[in-house]
N, C-alpha and C. Protein backbone atom coordinates (compact mmCIF):
# COMPACT_ATOMS: atom_id res chain seq x y z
N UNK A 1 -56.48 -12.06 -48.67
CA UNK A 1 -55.89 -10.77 -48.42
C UNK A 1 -54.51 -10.98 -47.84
N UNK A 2 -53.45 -10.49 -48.74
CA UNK A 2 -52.04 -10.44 -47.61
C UNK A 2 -51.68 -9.20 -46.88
N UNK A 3 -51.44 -9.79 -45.87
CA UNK A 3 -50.50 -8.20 -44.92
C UNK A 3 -49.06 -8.32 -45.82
N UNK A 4 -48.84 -6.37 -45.50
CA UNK A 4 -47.40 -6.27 -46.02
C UNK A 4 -46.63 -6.16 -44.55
N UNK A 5 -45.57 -6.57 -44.66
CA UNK A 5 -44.51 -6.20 -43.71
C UNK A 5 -44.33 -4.97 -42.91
N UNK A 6 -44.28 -3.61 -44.19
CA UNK A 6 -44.11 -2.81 -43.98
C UNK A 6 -45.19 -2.49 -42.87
N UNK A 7 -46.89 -2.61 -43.49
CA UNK A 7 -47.92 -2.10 -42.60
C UNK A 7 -48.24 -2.90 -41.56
N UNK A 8 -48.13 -3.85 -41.11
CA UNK A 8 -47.97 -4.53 -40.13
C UNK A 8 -46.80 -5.61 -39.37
N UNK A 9 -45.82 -4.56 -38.78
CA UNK A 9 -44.55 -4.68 -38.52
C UNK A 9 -44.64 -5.93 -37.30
N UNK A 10 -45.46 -5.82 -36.47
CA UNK A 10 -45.91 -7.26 -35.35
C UNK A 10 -46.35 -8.65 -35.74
N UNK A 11 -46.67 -8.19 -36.66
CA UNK A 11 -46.94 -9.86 -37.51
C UNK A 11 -45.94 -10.59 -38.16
N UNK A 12 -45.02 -9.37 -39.02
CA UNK A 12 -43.64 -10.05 -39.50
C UNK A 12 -42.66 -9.20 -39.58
N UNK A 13 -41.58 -9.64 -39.58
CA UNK A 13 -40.50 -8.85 -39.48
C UNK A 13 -39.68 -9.09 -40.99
N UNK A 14 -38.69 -8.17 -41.42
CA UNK A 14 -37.95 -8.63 -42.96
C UNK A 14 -36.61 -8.46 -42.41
N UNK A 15 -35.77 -9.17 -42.22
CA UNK A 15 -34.23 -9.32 -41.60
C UNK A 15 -33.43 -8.84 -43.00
N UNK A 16 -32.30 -8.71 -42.84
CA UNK A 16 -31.81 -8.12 -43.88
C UNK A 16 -30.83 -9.66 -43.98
N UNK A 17 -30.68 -10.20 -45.93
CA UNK A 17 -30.39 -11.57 -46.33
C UNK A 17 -29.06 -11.08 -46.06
N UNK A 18 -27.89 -12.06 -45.81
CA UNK A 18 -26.49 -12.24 -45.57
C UNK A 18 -25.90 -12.45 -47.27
N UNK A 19 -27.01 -13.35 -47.80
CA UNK A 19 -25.93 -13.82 -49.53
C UNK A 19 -27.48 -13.38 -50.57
N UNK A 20 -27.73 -11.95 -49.91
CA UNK A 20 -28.21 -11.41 -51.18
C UNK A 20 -29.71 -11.75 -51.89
N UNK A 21 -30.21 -12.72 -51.07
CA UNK A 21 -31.52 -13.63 -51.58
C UNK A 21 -32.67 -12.94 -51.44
N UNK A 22 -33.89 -13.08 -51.71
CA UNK A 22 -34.93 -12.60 -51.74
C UNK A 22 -35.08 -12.41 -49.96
N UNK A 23 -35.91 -11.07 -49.53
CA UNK A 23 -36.08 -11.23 -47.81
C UNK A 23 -37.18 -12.22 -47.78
N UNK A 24 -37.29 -12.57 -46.71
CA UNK A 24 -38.58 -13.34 -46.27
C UNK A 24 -39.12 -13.10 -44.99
N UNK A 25 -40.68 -13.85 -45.30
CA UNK A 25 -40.88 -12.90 -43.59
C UNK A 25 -41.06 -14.04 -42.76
N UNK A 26 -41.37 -13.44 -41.68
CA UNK A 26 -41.50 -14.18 -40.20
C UNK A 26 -42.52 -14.22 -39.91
N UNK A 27 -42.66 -15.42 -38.86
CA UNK A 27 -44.49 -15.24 -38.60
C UNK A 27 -44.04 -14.81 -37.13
N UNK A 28 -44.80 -15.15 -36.07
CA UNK A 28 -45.09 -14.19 -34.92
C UNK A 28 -44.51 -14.83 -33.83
N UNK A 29 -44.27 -15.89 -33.77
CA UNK A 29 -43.30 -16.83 -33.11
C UNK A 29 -41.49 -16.35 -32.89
N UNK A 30 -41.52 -16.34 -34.42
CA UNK A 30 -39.83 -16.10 -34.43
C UNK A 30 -39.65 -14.88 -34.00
N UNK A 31 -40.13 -13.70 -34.51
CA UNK A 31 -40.40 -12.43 -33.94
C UNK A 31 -40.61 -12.37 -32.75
N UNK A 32 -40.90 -13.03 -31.85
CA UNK A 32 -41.00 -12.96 -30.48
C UNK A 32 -39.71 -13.51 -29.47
N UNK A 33 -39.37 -14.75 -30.43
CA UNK A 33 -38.58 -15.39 -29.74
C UNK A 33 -37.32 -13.76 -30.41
N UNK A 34 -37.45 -13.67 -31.37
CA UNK A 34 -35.82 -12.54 -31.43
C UNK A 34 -36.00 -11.00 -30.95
N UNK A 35 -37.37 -11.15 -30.59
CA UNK A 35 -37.27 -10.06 -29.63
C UNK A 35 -36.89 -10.16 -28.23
N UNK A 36 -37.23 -11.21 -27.90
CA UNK A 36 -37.36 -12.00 -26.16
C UNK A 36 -35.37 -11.53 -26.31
N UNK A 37 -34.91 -12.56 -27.30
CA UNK A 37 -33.57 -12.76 -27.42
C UNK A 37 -32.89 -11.44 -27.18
N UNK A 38 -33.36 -10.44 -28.25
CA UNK A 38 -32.76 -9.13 -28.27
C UNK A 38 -33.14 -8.74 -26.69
N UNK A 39 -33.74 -8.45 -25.83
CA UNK A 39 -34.02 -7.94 -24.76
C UNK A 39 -33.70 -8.47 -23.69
N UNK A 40 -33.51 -10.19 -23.81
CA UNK A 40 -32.30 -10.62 -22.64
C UNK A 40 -30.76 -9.89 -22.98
N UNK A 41 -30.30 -10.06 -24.27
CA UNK A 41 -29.44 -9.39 -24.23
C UNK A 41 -29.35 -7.88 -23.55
N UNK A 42 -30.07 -6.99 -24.09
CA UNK A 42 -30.12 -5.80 -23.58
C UNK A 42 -29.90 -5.70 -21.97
N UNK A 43 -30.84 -6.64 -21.42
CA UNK A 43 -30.84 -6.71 -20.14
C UNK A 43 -29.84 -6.95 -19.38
N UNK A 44 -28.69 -7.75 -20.27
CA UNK A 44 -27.72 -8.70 -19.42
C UNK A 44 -26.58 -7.43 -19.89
N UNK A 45 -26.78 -6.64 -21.01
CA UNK A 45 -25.69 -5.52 -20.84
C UNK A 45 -25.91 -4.22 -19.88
N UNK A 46 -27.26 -3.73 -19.41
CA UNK A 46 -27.71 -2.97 -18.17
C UNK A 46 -27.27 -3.61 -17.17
N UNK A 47 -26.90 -4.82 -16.54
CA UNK A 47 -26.93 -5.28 -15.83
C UNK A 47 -25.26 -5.24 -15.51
N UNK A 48 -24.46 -6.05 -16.34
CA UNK A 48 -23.00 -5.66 -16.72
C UNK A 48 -22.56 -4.11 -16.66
N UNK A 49 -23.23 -3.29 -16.64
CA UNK A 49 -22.82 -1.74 -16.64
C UNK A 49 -23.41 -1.58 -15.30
N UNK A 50 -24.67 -1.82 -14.79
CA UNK A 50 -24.75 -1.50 -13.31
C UNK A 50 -23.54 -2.09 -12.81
N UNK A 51 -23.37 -3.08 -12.66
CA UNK A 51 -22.10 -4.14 -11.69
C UNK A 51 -20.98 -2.82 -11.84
N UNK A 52 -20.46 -2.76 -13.20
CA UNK A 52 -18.93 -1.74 -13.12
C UNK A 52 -19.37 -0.89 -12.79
N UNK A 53 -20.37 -0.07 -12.65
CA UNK A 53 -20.48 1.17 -12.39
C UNK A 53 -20.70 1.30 -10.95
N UNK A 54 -21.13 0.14 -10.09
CA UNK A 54 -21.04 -0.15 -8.29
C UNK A 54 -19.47 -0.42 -8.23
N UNK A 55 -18.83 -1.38 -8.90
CA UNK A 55 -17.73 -1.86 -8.27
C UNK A 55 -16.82 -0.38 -9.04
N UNK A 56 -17.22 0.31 -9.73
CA UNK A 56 -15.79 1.47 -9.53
C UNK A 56 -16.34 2.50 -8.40
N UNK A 57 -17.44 2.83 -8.21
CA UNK A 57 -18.21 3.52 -7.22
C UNK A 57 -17.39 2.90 -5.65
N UNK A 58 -17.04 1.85 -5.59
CA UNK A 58 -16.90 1.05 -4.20
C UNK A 58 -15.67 1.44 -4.24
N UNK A 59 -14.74 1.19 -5.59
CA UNK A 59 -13.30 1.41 -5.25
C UNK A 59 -13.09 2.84 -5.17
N UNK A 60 -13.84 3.87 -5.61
CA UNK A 60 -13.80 5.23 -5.34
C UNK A 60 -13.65 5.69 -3.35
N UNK A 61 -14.84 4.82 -3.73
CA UNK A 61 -14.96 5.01 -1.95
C UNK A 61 -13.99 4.49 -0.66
N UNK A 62 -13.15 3.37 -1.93
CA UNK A 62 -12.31 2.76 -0.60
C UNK A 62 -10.95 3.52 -0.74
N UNK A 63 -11.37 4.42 -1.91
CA UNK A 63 -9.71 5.49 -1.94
C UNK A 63 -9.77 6.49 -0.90
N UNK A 64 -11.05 7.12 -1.06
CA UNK A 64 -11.76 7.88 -0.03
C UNK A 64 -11.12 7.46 1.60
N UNK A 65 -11.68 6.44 1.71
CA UNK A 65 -11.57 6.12 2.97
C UNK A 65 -10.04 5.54 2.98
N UNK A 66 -9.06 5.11 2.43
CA UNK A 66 -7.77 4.72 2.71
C UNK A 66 -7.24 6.38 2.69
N UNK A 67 -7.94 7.35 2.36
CA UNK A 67 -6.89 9.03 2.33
C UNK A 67 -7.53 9.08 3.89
N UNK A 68 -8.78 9.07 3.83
CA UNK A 68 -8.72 9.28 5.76
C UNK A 68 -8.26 8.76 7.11
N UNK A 69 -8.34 7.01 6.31
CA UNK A 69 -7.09 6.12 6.82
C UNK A 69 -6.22 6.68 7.42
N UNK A 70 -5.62 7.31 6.40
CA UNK A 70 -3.54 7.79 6.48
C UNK A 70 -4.01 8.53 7.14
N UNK A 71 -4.54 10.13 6.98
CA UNK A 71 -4.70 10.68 8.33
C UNK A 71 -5.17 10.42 9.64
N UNK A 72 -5.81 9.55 9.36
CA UNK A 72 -5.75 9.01 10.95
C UNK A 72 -4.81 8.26 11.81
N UNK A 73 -3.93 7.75 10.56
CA UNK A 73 -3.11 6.97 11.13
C UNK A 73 -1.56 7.81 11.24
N UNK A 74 -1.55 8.85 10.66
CA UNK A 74 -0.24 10.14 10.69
C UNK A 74 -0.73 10.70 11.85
N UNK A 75 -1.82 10.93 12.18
CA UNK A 75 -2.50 11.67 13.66
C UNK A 75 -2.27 10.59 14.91
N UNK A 76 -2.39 9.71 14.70
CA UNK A 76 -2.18 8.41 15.27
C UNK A 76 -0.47 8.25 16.21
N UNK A 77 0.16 8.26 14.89
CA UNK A 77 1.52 8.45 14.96
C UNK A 77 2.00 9.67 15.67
N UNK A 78 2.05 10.79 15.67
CA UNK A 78 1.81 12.07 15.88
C UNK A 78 1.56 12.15 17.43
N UNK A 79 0.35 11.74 17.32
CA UNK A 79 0.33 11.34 18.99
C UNK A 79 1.25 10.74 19.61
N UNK A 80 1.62 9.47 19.23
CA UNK A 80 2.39 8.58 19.82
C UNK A 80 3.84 9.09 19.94
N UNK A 81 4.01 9.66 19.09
CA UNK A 81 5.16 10.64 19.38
C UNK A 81 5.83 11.50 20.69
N UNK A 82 4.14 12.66 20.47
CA UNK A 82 4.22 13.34 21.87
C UNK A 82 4.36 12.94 22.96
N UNK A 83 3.46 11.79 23.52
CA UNK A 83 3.40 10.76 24.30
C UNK A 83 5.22 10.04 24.62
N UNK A 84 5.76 9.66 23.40
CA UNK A 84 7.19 9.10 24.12
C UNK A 84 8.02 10.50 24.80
N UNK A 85 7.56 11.30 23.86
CA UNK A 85 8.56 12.50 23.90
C UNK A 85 8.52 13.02 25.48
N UNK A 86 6.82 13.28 25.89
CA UNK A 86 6.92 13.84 27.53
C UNK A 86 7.26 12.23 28.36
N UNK A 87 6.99 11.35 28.19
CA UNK A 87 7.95 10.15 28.81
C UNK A 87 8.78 10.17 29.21
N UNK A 88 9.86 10.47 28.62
CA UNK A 88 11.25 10.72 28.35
C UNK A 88 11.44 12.03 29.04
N UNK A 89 10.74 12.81 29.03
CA UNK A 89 11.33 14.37 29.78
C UNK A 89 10.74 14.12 30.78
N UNK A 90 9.69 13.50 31.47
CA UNK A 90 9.29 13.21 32.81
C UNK A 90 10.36 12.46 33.19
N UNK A 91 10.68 11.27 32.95
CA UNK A 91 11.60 10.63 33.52
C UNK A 91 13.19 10.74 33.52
N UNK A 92 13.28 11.59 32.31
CA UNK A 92 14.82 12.64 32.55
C UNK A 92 14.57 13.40 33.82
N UNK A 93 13.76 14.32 34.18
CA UNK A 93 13.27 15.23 34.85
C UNK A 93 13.60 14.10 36.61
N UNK A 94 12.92 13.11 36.41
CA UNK A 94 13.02 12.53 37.97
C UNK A 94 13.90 11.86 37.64
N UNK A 95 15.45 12.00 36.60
CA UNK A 95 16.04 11.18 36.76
C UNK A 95 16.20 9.52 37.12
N UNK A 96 15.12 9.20 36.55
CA UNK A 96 15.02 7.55 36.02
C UNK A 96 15.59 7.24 34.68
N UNK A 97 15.92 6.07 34.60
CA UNK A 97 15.79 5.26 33.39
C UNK A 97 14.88 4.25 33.64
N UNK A 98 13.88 3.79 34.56
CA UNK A 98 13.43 2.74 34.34
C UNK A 98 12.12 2.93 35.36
N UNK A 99 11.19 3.10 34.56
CA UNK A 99 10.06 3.15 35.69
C UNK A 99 8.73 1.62 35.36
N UNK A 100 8.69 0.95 36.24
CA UNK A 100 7.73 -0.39 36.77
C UNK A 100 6.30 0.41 36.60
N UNK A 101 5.68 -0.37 35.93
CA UNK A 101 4.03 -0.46 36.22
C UNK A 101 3.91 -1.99 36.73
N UNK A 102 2.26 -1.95 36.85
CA UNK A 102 1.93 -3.09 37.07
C UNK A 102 2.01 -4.44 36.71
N UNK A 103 1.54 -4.16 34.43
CA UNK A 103 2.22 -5.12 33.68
C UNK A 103 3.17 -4.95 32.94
N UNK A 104 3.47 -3.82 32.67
CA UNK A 104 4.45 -3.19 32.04
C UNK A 104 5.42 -2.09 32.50
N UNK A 105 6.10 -1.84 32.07
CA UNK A 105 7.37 -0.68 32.12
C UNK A 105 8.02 -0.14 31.17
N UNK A 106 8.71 1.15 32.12
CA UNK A 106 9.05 2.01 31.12
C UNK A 106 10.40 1.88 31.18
N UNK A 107 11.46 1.82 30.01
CA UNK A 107 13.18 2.22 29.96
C UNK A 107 13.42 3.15 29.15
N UNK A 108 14.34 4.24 29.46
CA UNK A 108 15.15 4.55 28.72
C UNK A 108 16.86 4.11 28.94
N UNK A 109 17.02 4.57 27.58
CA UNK A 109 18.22 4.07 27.24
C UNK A 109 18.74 4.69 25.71
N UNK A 110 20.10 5.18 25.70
CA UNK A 110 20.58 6.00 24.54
C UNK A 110 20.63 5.19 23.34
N UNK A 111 20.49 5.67 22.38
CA UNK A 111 20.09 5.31 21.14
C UNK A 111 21.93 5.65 20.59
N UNK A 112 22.36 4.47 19.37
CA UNK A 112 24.03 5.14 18.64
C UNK A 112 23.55 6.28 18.12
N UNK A 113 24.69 7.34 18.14
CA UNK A 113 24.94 8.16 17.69
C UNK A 113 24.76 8.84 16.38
N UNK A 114 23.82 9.38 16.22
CA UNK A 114 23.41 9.72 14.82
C UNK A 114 24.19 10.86 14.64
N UNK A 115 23.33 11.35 13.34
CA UNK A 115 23.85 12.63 12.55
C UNK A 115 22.03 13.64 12.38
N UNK A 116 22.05 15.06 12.67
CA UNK A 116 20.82 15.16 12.36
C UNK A 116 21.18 16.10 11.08
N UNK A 117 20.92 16.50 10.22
CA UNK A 117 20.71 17.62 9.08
C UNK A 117 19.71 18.85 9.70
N UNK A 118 20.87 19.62 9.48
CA UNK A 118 20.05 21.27 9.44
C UNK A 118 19.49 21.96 8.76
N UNK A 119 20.73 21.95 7.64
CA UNK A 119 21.15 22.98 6.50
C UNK A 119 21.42 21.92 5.46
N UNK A 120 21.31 21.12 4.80
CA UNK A 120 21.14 20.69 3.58
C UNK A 120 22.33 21.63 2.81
N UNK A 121 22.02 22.63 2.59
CA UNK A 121 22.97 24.02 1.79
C UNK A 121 24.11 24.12 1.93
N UNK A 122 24.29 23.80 3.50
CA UNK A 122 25.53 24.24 4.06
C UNK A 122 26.46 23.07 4.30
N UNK A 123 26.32 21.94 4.26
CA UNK A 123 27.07 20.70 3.75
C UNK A 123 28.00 20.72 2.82
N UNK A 124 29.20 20.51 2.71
CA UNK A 124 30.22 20.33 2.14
C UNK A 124 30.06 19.32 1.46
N UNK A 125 30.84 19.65 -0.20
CA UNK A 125 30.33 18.45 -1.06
C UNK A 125 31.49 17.23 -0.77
N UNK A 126 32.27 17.26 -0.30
CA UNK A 126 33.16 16.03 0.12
C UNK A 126 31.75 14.81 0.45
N UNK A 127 30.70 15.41 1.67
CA UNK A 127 30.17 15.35 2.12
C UNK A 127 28.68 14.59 1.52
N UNK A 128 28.60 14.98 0.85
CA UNK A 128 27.34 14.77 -0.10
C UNK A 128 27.23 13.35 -1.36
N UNK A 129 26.41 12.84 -1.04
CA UNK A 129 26.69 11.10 -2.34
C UNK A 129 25.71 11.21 -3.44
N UNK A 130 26.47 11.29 -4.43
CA UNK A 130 25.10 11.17 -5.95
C UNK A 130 24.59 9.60 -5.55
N UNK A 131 23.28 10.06 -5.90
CA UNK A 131 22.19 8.56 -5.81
C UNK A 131 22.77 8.12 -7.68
N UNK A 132 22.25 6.48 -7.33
CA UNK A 132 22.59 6.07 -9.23
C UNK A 132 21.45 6.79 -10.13
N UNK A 133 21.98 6.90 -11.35
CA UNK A 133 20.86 6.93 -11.97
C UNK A 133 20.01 6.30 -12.29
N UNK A 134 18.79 6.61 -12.20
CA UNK A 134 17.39 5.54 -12.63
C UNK A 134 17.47 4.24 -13.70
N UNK A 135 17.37 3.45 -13.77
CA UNK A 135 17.59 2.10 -14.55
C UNK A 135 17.23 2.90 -16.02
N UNK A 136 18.11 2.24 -16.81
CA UNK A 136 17.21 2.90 -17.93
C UNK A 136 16.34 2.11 -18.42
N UNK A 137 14.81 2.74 -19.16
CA UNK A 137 13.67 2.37 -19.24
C UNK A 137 13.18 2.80 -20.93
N UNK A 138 12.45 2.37 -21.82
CA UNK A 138 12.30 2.28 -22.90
C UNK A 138 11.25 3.41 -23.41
N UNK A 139 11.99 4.22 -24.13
CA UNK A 139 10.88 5.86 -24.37
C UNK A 139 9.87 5.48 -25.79
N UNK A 140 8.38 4.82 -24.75
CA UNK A 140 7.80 4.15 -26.13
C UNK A 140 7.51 5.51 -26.95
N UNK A 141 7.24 6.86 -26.40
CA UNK A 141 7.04 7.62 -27.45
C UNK A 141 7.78 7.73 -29.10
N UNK A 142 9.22 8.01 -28.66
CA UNK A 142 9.65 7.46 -29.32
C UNK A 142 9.62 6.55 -30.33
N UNK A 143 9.95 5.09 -29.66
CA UNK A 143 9.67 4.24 -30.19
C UNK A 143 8.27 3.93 -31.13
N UNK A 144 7.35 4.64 -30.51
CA UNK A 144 6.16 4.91 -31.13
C UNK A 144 6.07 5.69 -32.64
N UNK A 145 6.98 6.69 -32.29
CA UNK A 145 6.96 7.15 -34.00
C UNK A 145 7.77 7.09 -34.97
N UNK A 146 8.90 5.98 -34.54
CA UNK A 146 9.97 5.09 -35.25
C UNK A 146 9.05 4.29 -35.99
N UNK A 147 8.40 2.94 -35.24
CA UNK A 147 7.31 1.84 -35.59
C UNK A 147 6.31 3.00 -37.20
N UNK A 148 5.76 4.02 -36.69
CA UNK A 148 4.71 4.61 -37.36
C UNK A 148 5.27 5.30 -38.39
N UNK A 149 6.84 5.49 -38.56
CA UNK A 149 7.57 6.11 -39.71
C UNK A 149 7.89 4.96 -40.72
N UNK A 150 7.74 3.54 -40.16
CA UNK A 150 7.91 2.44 -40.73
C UNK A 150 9.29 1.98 -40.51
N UNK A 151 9.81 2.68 -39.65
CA UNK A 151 11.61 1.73 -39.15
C UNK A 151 11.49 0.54 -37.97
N UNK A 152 11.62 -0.33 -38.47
CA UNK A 152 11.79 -1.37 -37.52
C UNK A 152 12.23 -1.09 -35.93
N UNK A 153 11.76 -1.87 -34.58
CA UNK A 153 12.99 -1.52 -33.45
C UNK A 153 12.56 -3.21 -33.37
N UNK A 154 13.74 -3.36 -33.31
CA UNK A 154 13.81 -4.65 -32.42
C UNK A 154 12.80 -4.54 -31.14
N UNK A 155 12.24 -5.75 -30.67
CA UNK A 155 11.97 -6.14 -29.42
C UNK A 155 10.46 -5.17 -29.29
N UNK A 156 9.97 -4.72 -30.74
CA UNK A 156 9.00 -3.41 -30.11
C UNK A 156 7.79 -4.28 -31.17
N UNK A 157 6.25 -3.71 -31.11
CA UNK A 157 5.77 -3.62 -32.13
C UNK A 157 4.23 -2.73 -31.59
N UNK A 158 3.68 -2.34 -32.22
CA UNK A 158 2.61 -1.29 -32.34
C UNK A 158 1.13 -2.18 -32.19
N UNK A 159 0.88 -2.13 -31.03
CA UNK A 159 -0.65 -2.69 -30.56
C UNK A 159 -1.95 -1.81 -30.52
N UNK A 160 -3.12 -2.16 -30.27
CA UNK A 160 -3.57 -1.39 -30.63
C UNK A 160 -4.84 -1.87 -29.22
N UNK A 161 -4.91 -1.30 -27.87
CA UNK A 161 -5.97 -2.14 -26.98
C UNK A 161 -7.25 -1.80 -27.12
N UNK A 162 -8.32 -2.50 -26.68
CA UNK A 162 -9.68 -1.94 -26.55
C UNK A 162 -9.83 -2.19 -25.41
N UNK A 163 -10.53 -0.83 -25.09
CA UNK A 163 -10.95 0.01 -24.06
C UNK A 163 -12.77 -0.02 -23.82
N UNK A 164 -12.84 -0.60 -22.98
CA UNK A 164 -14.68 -0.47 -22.61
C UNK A 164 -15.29 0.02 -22.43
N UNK A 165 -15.95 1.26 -22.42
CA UNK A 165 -16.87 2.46 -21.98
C UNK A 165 -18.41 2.23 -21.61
N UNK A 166 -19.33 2.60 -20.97
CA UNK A 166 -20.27 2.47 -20.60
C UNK A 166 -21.02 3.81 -20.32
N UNK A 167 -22.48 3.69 -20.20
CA UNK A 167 -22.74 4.86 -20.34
C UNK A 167 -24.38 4.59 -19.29
């Protein structure tokens, strides 16, 4: 009596031939071992998608926490501010420049002569400096549908990347 393939798919398997030849079957060995095979694989790509999907999860979180960072550290600042600021008017106030602690001390002392801005508006353009213009930089759009019209650019050419997705 022979089994067919078709009706008993665990006993043999029919691979599809590469150069066209008659299929042949498998006995229960090879079928196991290319299932084993197929399912380490599988496994080792679940496994590769857990990993990216923790390590972008982690860098999510460390954006998270570097935005609360900065505010803590602008609040930080902020403080430290107020803090020099009544310093300085306490010790204007008792007329010091220089007050002793135990390990440390306090000085003031005038800072050169600045300039502060009020009015932006009201500045005279004598007054006022154009910044340079931005370096110039290469408009791949452009360049993109030069390449795709079929005109050559020097120094350019049309790539094409792959991108990984996971699911």
């Amino acid at each position: 009596m022979s089994l067919k393939p078709a009706l008993h798919p665990k006993l043999y398997a029919v691979p599809p031939s590469d150069n066209g030849a008659p299929l042949k079957k498998r006995g229960r060995a090879e079928i196991r071992a290319a299932r084993n095979a197929e399912a380490r694989v599988k496994d080792a790509i679940d496994r590769a998608a857990n990993v990216l999907d923790r390590l972008e999860a982690r860098a999510e979180e460390f954006a998270r926490q570097m935005a609360l960072l900065e505010q803590r550290k602008r609040a930080a600042l902020q403080r430290a501010e107020r803090i020099k600021e009544e310093i300085i008017e306490r010790m204007d106030a008792a007329n010091v420049s220089f007050a002793p602690g135990v390990e440390r001390h306090f000085k003031c002392s005038p800072n050169p002569v600045s300039v502060k801005v009020l009015d932006e508006k009201l500045i005279p353009a004598e007054f006022m400096r154009t910044p340079k213009a931005p370096a110039a930089a290469p408009d791949k759009r452009a360049i993109a549908a030069a390449l795709e019209a079929g005109k050559p650019v020097a120094g350019c050419q049309l790539v094409q990347n792959i991108s990984l997705k996971w699911s």
